[in-house]
Protein backbone atom coordinates (compact mmCIF):
# COMPACT_ATOMS: atom_id res chain seq x y z
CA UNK A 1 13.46 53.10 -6.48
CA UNK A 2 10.62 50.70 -6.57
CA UNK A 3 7.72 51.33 -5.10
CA UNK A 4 6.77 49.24 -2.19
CA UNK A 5 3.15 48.49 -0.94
CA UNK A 6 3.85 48.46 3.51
CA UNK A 7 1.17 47.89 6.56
CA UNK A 8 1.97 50.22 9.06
CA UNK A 9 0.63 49.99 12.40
CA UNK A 10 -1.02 53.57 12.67
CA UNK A 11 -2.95 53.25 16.21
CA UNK A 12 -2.05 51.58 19.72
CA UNK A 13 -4.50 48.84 20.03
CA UNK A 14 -6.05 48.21 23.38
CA UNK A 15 -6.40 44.59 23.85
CA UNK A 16 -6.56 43.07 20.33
CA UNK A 17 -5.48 44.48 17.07
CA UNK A 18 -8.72 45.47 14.46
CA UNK A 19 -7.99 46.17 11.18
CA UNK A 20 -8.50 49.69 11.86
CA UNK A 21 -5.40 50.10 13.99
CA UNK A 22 -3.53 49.63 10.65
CA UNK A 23 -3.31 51.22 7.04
CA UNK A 24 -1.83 50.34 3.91
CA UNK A 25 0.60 52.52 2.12
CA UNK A 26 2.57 52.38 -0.88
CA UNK A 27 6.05 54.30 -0.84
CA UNK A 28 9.56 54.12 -2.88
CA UNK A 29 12.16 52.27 -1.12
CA UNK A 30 15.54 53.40 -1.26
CA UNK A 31 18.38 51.10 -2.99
CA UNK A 32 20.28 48.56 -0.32
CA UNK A 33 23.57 50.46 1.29
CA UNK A 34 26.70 48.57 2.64
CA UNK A 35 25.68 45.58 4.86
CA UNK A 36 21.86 45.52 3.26
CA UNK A 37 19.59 43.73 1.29
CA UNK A 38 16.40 43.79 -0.64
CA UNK A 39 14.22 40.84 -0.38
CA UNK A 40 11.14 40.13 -2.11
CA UNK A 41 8.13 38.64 -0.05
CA UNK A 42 6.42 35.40 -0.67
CA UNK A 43 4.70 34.71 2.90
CA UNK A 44 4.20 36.95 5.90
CA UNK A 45 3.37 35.41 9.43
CA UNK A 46 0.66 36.14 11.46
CA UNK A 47 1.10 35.19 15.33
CA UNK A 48 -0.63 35.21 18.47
CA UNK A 49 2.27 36.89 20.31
CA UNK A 50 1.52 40.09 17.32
CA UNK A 51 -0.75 41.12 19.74
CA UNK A 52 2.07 41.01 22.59
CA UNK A 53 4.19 43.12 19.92
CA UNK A 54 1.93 46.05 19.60
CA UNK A 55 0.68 46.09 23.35
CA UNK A 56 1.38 49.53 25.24
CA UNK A 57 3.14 48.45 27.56
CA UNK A 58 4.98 45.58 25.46
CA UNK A 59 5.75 42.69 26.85
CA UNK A 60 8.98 40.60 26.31
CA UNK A 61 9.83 42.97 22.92
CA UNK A 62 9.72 46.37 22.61
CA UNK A 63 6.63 47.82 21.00
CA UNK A 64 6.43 48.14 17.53
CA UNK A 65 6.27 52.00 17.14
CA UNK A 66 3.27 53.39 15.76
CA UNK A 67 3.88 54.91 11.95
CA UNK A 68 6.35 51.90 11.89
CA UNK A 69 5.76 48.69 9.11
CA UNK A 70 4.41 45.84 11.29
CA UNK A 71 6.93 43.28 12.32
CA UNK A 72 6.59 40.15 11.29
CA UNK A 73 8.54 37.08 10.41
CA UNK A 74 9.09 36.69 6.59
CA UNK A 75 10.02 34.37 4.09
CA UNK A 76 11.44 36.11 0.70
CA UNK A 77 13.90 35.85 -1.85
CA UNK A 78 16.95 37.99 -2.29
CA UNK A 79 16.40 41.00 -5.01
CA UNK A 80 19.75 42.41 -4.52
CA UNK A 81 22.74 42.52 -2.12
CA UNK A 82 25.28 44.24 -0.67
CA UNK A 83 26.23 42.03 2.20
CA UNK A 84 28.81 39.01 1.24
CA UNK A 85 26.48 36.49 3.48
CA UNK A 86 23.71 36.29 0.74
CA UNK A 87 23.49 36.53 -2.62
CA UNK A 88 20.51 37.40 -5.35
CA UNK A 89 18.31 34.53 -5.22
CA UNK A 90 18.81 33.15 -1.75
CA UNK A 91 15.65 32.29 -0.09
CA UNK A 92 15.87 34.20 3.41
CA UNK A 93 13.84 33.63 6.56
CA UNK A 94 13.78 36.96 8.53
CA UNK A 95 12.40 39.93 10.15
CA UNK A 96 11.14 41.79 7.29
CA UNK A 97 8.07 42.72 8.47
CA UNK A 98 4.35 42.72 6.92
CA UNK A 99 5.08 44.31 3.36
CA UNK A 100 5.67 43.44 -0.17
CA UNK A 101 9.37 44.34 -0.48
CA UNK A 102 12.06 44.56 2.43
CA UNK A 103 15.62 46.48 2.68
CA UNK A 104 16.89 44.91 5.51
CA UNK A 105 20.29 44.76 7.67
CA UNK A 106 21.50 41.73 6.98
CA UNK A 107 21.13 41.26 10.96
CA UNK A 108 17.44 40.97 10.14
CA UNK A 109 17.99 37.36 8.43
CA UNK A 110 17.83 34.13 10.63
CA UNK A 111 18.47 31.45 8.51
CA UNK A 112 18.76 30.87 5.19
CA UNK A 113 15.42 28.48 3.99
CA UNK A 114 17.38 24.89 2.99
CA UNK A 115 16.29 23.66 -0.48
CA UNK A 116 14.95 20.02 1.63
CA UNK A 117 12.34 19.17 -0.88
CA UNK A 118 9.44 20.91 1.66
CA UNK A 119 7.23 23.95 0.89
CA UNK A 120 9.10 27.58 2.20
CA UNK A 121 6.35 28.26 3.71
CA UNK A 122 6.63 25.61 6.71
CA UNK A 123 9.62 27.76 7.65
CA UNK A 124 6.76 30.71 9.33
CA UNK A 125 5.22 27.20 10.96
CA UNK A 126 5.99 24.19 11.92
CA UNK A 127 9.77 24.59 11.01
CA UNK A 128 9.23 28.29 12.12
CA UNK A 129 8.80 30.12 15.59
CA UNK A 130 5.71 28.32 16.26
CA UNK A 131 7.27 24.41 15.53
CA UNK A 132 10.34 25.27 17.35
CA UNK A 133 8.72 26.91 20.59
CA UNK A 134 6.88 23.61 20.71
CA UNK A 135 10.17 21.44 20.50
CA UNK A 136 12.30 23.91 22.74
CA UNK A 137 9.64 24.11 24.91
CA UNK A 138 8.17 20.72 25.27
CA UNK A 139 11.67 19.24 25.63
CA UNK A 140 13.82 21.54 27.84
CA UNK A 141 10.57 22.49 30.47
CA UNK A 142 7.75 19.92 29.97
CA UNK A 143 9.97 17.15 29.70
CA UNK A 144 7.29 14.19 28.97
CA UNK A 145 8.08 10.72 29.22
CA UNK A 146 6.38 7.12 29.03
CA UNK A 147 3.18 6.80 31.35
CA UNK A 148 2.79 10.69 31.20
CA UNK A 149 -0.45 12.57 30.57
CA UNK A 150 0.25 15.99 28.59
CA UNK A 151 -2.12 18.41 28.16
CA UNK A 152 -2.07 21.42 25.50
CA UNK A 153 -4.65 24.04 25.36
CA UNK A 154 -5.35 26.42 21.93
CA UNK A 155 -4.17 22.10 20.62
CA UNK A 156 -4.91 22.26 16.82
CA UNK A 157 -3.20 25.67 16.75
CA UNK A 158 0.27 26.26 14.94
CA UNK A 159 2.21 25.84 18.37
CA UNK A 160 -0.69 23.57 20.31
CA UNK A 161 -0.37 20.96 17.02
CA UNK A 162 3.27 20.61 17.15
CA UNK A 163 3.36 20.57 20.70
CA UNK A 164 1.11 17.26 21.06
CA UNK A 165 2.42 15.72 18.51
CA UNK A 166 6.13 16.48 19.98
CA UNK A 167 4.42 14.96 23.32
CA UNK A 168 3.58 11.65 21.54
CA UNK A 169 6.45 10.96 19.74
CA UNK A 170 8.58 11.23 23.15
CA UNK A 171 6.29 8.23 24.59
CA UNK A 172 3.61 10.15 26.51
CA UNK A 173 -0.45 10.13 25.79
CA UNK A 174 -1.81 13.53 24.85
CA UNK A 175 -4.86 15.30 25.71
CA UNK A 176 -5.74 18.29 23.29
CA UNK A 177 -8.11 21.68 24.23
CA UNK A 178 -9.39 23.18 21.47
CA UNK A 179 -12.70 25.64 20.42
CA UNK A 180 -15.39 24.05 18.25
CA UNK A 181 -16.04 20.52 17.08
CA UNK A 182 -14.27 20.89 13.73
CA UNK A 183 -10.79 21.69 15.66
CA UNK A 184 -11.50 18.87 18.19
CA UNK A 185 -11.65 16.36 15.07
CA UNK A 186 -8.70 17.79 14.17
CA UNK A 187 -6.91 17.57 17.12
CA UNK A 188 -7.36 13.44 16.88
CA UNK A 189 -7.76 12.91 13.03
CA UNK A 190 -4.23 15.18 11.90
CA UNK A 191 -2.38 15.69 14.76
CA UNK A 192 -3.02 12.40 16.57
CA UNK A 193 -4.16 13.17 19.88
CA UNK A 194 -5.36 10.32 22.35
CA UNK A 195 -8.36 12.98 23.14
CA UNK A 196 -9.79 16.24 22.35
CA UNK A 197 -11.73 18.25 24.36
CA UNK A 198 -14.25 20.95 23.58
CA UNK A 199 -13.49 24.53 26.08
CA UNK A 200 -17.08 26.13 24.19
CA UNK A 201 -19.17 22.81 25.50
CA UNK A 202 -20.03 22.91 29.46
CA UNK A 203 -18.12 20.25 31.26
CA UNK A 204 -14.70 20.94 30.71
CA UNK A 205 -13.61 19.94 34.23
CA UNK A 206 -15.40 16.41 33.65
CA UNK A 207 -14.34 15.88 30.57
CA UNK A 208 -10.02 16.22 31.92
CA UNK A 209 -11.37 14.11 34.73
CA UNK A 210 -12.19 11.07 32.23
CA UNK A 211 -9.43 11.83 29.86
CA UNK A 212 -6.98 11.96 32.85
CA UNK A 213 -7.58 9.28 35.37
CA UNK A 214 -4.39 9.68 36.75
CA UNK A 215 -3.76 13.74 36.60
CA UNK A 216 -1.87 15.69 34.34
CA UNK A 217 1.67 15.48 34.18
CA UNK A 218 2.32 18.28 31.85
CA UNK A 219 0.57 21.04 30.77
CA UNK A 220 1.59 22.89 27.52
CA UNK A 221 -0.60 26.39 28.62
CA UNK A 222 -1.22 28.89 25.30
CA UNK A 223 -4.16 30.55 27.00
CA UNK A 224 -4.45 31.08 30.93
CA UNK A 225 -7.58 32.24 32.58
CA UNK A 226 -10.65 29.85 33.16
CA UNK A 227 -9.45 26.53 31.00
CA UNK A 228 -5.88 26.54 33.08
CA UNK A 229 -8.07 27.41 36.00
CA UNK A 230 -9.86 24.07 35.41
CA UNK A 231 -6.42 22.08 34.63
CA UNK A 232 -4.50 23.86 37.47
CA UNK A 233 -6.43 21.07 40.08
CA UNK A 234 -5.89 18.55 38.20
CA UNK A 235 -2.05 18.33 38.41
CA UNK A 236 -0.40 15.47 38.62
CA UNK A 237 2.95 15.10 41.66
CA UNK A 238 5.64 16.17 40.30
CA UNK A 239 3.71 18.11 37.14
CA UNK A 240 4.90 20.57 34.85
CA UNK A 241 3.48 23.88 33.69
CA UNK A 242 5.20 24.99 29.98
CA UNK A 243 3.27 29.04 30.18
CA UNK A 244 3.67 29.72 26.79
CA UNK A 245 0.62 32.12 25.68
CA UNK A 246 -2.21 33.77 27.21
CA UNK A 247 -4.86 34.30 24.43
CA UNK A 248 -7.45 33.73 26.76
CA UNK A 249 -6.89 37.23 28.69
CA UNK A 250 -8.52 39.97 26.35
CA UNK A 251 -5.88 42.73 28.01
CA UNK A 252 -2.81 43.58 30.43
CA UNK A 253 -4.06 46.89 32.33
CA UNK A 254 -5.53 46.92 34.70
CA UNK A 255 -3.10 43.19 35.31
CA UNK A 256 -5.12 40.20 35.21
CA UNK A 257 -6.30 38.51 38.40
CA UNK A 258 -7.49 34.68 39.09
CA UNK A 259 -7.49 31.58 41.49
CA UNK A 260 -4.40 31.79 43.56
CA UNK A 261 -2.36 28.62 42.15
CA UNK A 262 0.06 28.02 45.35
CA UNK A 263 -1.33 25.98 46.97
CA UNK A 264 -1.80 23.28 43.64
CA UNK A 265 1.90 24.02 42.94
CA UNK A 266 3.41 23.44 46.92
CA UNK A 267 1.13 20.27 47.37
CA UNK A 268 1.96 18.75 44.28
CA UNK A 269 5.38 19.57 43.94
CA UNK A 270 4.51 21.15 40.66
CA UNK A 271 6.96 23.14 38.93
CA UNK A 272 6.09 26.58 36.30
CA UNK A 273 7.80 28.53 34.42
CA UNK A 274 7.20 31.02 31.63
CA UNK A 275 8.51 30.48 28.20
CA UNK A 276 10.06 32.84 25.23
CA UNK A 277 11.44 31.22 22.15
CA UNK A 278 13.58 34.33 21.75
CA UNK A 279 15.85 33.08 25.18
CA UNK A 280 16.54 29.89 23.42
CA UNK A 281 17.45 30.73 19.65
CA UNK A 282 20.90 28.88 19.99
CA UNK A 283 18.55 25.87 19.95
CA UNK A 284 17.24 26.80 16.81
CA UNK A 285 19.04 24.71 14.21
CA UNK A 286 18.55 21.56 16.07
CA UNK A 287 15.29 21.98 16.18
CA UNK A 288 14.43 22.81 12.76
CA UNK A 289 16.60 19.57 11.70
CA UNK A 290 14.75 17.15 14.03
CA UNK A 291 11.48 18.48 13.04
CA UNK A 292 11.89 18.37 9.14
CA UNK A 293 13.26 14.72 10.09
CA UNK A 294 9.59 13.57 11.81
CA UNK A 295 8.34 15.23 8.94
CA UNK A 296 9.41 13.02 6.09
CA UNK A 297 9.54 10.27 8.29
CA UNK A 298 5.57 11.04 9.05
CA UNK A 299 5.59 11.60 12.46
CA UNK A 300 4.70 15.02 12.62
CA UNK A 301 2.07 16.76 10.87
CA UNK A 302 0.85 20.37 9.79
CA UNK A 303 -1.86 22.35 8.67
CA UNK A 304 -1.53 26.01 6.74
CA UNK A 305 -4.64 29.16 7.08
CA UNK A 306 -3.31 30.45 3.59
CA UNK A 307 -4.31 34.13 3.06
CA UNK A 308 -3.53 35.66 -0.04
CA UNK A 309 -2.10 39.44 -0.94
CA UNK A 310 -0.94 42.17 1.34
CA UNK A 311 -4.49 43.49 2.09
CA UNK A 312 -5.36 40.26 4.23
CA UNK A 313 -2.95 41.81 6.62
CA UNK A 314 -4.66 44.30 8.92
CA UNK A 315 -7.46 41.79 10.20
CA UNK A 316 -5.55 38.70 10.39
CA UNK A 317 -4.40 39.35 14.05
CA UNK A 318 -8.27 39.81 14.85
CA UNK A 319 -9.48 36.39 12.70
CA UNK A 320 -6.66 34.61 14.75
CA UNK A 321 -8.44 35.42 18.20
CA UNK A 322 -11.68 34.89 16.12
CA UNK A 323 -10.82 31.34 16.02
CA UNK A 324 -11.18 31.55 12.04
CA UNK A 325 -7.65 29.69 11.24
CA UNK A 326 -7.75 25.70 10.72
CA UNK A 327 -3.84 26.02 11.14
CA UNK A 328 -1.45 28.27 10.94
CA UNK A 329 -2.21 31.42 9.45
CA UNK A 330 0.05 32.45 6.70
CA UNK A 331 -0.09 35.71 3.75
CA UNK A 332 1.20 34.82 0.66
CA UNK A 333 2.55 37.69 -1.09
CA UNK A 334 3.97 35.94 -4.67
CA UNK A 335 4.95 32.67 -5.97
């Protein structure tokens, strides 16, 4: 049995993860059984929606149980099988949680990684949960045309930067919020947003005003609290609200409270709705193909936080809400 170096989660955070609420252990994993496989690491994700993962109460998942190896999206190569689907050498993406070596179910596998010419790694990113949330959910619920304004907040993030750039490339100017003046110049010199606009820098309300004359006809929402309590005004008729994160809210209990948002929604004919990749992974495939496409064809851009060896796991969550990733945040684990 090799031995196996795993980050468990050993404490409940409340609010967001610290390093403290996990520990590093190495232990001998058993050999693969019947319908199992052992895969070998080379990057671990690191998400925003971790936090959601590990929240008592969970959210849209079940918790991950304390004493339990973190879950995480992987990528990793096939050591050995026992499942006719894939065989040794197969590069896997998959649950297989935050450790060096995984034996998995062979349920735990999404998709085989395609050999397309682009680094594995994209497949935890832009070709990942984060680029295909974007897609699925700039496409199917924002729904922006020609002569629309979009608006993304958390915009040079790993979901925020696809989504603007998914914006633009189906006809419609895009307005990005992001912390700090080195993501703002981001926001316009990689990802190619009309605008950029600072949340840290007073004058966030005039600062949409000038970027959108005309209101906003989508808005792509990562965070909630005050920044969509500035947008939430600003809505254009007929607008729609993609509420895909809420970074911005530092905890669940006691249940967050803000502006009553009604009366923007009745008035302007507005229409919201909440959004989980997981309800929409028939969608998938499609996605990943059209986004590899803009890829090579330079319409779509990226940007990788790369974080090397296991022990950058148990503060990553925390640098994330830290604001210390220029893209998305990735652990490699080997070659």
């Amino acid at each position: 049995m090799a031995v196996n170096r795993k980050v468990l989660l050993t404490s409940r955070p409340k609010g967001i993860a610290q390093a403290e609420n996990f520990a590093i252990i190495s232990r001998a994993d058993p050999a693969p059984e019947a319908g199992e496989l052992r895969v070998q690491n080379l990057f671990l994700s690191v998400e925003p929606a971790m936090r959601g993962w590990i929240a008592d109460p969970g959210n849209y998942a079940e918790p991950v149980p304390v004493g339990s190896v973190m879950r995480a999206l992987c990528v990793g190569r096939v050591l050995e099988s026992k499942t006719p689907e894939y065989a040794v050498g197969d590069l896997l993406f998959g649950w297989f949680g935050w450790q060096e070596e995984a034996v998995v179910a062979s349920d735990a596998v999404i998709r085989k990684v395609p050999d397309n010419g682009l680094s594995p790694s994209l497949a935890l990113g832009v070709l990942g949960i984060n680029g295909v949330t974007a897609h699925v959910g700039m496409s199917a619920i924002g729904q922006p045309g020609p002569n629309d304004t979009v608006v993304v907040s958390t915009a040079a993030g790993s979901v925020g930067s696809a989504a603007g750039q998914i914006a633009r490339i189906m006809g419609a100017g895009t307005v990005g919020i992001a912390g700090g003046p080195d993501k703002v110049r981001q926001c316009v010199e990689t990802f190619g947003y009309d605008a950029a606009i600072d949340y840290r820098v007073d004058g966030l309300a005039a600062a949409l005003d000038a970027a959108c004359p005309n209101g906003i006809n989508v808005y792509f929402d990562n965070v909630a609290g005050q920044i969509s309590d500035t947008v939430y005004p600003r809505l254009a008729i007929g607008a729609r609200v993609v509420v895909c994160g809420t970074a911005s809210i530092p905890q669940w209990d006691p249940w967050p409270v803000g502006p009553r948002i009604e009366r923007h929604l009745l008035t302007k004919r507005a229409r919201m709705q909440g959004f989980v990749i997981f309800d929409h992974m028939d969608k998938w495939d499609s996605a990943v193909d059209q986004l590899s496409g803009w890829i090579r064809e330079g319409k779509l851009h990226y940007a990788e936080d790369m974080l090397d060896g296991i022990d950058a796991c148990p503060d990553a969550i925390a640098g994330l809400y830290r604001g210390e990733n220029m893209g998305k945040r990735i652990i490699r684990i080997a070659d």
